[in-house]
C-alpha atoms as a PDB file:
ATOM      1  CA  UNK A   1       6.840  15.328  -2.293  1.00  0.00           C
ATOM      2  CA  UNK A   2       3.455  15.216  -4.041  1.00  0.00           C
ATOM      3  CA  UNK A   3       1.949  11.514  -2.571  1.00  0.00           C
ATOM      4  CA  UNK A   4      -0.082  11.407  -6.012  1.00  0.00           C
ATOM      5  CA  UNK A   5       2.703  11.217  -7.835  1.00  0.00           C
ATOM      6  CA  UNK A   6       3.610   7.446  -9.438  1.00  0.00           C
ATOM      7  CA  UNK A   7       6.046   5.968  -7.104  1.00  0.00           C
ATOM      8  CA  UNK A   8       9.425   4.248  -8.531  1.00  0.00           C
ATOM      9  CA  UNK A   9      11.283   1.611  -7.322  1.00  0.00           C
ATOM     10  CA  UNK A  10      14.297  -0.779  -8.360  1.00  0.00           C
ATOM     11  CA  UNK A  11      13.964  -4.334  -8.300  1.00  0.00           C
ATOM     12  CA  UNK A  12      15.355  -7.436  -9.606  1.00  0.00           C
ATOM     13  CA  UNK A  13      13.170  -9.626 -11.537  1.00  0.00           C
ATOM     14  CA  UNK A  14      13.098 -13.039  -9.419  1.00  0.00           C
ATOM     15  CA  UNK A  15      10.656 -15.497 -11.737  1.00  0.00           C
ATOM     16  CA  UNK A  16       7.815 -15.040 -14.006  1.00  0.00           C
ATOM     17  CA  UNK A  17       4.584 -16.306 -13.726  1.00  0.00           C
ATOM     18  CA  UNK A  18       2.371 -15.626 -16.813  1.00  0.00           C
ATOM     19  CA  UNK A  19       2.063 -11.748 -17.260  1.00  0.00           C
ATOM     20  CA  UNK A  20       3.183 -11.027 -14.242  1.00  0.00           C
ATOM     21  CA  UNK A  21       7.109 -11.336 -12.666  1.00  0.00           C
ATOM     22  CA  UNK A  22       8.114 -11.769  -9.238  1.00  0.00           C
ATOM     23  CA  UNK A  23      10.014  -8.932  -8.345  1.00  0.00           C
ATOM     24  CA  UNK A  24      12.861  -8.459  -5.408  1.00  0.00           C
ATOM     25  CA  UNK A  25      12.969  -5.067  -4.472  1.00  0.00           C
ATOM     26  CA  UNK A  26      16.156  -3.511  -4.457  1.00  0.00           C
ATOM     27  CA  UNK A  27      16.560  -1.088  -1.384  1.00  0.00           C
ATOM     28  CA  UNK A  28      13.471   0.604   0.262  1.00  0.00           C
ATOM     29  CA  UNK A  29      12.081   4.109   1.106  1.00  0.00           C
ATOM     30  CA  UNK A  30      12.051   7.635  -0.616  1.00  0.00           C
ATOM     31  CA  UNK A  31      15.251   7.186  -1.863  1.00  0.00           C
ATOM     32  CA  UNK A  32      16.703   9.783   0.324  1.00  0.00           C
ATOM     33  CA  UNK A  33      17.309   7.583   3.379  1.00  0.00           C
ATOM     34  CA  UNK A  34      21.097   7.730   3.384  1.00  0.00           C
ATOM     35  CA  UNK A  35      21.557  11.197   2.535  1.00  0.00           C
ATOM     36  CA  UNK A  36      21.490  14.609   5.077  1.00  0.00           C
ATOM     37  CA  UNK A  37      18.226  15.325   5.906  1.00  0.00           C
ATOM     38  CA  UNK A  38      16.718  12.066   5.047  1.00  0.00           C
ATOM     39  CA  UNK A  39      14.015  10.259   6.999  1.00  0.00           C
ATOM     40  CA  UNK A  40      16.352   6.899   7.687  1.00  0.00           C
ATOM     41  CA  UNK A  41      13.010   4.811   6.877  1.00  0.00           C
ATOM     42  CA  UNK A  42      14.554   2.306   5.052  1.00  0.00           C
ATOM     43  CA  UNK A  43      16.893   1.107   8.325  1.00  0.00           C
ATOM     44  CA  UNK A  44      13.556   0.873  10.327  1.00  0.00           C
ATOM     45  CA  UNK A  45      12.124  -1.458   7.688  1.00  0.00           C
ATOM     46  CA  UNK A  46      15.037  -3.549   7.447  1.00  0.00           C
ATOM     47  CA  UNK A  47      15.311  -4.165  11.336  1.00  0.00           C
ATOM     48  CA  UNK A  48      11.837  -5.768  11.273  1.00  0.00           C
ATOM     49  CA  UNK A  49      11.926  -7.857   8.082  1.00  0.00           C
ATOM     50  CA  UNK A  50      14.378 -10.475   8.352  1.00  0.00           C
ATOM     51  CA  UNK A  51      13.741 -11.747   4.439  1.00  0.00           C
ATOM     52  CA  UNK A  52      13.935  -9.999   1.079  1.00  0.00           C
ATOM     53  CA  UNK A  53      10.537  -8.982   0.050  1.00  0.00           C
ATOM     54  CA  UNK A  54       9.028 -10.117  -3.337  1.00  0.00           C
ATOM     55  CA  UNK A  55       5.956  -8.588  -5.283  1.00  0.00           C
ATOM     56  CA  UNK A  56       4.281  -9.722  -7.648  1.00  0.00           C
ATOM     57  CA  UNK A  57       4.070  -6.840 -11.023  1.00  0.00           C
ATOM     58  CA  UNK A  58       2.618  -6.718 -14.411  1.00  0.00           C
ATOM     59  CA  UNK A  59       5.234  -7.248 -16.904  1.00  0.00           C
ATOM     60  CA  UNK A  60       4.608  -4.701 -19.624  1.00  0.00           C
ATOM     61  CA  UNK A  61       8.112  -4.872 -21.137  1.00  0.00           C
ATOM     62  CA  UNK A  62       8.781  -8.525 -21.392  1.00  0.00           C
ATOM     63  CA  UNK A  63      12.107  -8.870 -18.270  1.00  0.00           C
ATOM     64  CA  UNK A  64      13.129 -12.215 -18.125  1.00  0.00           C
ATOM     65  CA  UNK A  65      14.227 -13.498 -14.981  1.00  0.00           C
ATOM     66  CA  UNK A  66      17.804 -11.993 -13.503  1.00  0.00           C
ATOM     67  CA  UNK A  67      17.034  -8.219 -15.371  1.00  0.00           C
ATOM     68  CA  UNK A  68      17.162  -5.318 -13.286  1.00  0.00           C
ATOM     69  CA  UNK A  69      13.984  -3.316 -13.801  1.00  0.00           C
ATOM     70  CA  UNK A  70      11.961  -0.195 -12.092  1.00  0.00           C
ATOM     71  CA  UNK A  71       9.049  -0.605 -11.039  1.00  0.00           C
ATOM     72  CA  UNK A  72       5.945   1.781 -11.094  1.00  0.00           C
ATOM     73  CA  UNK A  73       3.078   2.253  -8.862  1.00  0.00           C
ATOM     74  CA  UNK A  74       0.576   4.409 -10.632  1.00  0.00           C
ATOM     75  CA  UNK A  75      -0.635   7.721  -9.489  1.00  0.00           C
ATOM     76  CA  UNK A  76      -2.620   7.952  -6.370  1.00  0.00           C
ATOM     77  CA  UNK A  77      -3.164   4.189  -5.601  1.00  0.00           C
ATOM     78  CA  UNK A  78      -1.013   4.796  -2.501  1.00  0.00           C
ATOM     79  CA  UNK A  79      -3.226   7.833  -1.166  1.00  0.00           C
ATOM     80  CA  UNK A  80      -6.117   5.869  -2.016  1.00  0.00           C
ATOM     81  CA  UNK A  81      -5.619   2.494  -0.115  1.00  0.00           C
ATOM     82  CA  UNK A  82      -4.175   4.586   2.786  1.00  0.00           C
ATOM     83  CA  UNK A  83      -7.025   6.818   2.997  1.00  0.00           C
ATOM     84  CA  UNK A  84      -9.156   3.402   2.640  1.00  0.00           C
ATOM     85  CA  UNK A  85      -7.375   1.589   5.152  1.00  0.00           C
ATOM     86  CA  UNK A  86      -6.677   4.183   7.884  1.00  0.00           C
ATOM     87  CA  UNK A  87      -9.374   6.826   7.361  1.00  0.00           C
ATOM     88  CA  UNK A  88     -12.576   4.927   6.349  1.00  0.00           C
ATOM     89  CA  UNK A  89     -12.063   2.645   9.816  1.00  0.00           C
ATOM     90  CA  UNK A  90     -11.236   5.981  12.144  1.00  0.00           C
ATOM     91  CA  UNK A  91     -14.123   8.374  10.163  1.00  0.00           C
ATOM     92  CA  UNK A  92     -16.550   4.670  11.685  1.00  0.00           C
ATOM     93  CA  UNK A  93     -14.982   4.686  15.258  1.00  0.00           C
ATOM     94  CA  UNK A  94     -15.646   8.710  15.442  1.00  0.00           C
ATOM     95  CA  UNK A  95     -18.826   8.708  13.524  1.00  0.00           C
ATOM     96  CA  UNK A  96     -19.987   5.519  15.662  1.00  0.00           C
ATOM     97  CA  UNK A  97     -18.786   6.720  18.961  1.00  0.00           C
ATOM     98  CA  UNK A  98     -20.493  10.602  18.115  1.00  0.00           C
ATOM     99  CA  UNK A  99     -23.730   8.774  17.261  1.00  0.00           C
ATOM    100  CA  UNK A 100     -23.701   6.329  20.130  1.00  0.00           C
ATOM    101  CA  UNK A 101     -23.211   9.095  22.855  1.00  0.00           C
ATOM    102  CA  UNK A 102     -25.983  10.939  22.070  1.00  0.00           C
ATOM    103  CA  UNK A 103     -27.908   8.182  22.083  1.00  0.00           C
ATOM    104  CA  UNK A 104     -27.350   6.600  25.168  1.00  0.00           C
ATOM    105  CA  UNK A 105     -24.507   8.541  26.839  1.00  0.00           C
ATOM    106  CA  UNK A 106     -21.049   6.988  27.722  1.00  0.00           C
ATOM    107  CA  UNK A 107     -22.030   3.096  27.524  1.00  0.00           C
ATOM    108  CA  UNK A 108     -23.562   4.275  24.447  1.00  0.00           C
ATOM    109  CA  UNK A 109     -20.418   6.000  22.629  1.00  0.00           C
ATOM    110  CA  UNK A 110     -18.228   2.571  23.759  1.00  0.00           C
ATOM    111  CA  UNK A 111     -21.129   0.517  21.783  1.00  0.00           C
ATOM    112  CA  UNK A 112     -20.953   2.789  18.863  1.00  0.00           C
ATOM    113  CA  UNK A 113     -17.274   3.235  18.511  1.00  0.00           C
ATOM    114  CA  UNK A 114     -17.327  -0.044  18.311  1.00  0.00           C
ATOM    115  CA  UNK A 115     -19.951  -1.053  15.835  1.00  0.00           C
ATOM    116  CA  UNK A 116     -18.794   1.982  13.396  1.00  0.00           C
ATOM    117  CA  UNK A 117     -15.443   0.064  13.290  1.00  0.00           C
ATOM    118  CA  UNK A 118     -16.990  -2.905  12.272  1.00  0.00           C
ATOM    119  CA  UNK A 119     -19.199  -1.563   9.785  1.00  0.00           C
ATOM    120  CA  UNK A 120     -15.968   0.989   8.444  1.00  0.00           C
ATOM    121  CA  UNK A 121     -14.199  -2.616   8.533  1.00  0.00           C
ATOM    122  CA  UNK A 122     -16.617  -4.514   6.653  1.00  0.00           C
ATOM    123  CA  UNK A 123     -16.784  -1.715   3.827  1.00  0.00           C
ATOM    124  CA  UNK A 124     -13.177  -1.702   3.310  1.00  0.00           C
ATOM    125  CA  UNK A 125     -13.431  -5.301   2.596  1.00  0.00           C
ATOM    126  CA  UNK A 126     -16.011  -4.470   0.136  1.00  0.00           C
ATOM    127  CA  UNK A 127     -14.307  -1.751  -1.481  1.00  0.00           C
ATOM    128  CA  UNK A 128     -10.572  -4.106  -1.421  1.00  0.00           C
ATOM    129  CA  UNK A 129     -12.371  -6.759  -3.039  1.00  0.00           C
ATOM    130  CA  UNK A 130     -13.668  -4.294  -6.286  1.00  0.00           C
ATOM    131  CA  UNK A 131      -9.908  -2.715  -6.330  1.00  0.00           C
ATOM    132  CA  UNK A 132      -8.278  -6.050  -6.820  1.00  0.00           C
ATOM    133  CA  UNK A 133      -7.522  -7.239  -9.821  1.00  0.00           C
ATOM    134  CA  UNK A 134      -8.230  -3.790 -11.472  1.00  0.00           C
ATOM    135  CA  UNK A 135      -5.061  -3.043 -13.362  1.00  0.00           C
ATOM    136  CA  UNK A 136      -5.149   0.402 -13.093  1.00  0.00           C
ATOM    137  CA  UNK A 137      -4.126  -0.451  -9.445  1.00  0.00           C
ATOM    138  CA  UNK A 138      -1.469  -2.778 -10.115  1.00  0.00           C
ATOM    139  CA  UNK A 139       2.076  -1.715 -10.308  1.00  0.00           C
ATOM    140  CA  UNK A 140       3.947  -2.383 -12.716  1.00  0.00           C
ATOM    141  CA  UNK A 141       7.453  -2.966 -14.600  1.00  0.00           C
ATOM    142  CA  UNK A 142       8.150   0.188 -15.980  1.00  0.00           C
ATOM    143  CA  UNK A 143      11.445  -0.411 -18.195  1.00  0.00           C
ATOM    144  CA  UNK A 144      14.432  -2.485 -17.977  1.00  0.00           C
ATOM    145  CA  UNK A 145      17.332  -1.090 -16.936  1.00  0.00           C
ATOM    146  CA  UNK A 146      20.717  -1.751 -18.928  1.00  0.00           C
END
């Protein structure tokens, strides 16, 4: 599976609110959880979230509350936030701990691993706050489904 491909996804529209719909997603996973072969993900969710989850999507095509609908996550927003929100804070705890060592041994590379995580935390705050709201982010209802 190609992870910059758009990602799809039935829901049921639950309410509107403006240009956007609240969506209840129908199901979970790759879509291959229940057949031979398949990863099982979507039991795993389920066991540790007791409610249905809701999102909140652009509604391009105009559902109305009660439609079924897919919805789309464009192309590489999911590689993108994950590399944002796993990588940037581990690249700071190396980086920091690396830097600190050499500088002042193993006290050092505790001080440093530490401070690169904050700093790697503080710039993927930065860099969340510019990505919301952009639309290009955002998923989206794709079509309505008869």
């Amino acid at each position: 599976m190609d992870i910059s491909s758009q990602s799809e996804q039935t829901g049921r529209v639950v309410s509107l609110e403006g240009e956007h719909a609240l969506i209840q997603v129908l199901g979970g996973g790759c879509g291959r959880c229940h057949e031979p072969g398949g990863c099982g993900g979507q039991q795993l969710t389920q066991m540790f979230c007791s409610t249905p989850r809701q999102y909140r999507v652009r509604n391009l095509p105009g559902a109305r509350p009660g439609d079924l609908v897919t919805v789309v996550l464009p192309a590489g927003v999911l590689s993108r936030h994950a590399t944002l929100g796993y990588g940037l804070p581990l690249l700071g705890l190396l980086l920091g701990a690396l830097l600190g060592q050499l500088l002042a041994s193993n006290g050092g590379a505790l001080g440093g691993a530490g401070l690169g995580l904050l700093l790697a935390w503080g710039a993927v705050r930065y860099r969340s706050r510019q990505l919301t709201g952009n639309s290009r982010n955002e998923p989206y209802i794709g079509r309505i489904k008869s």
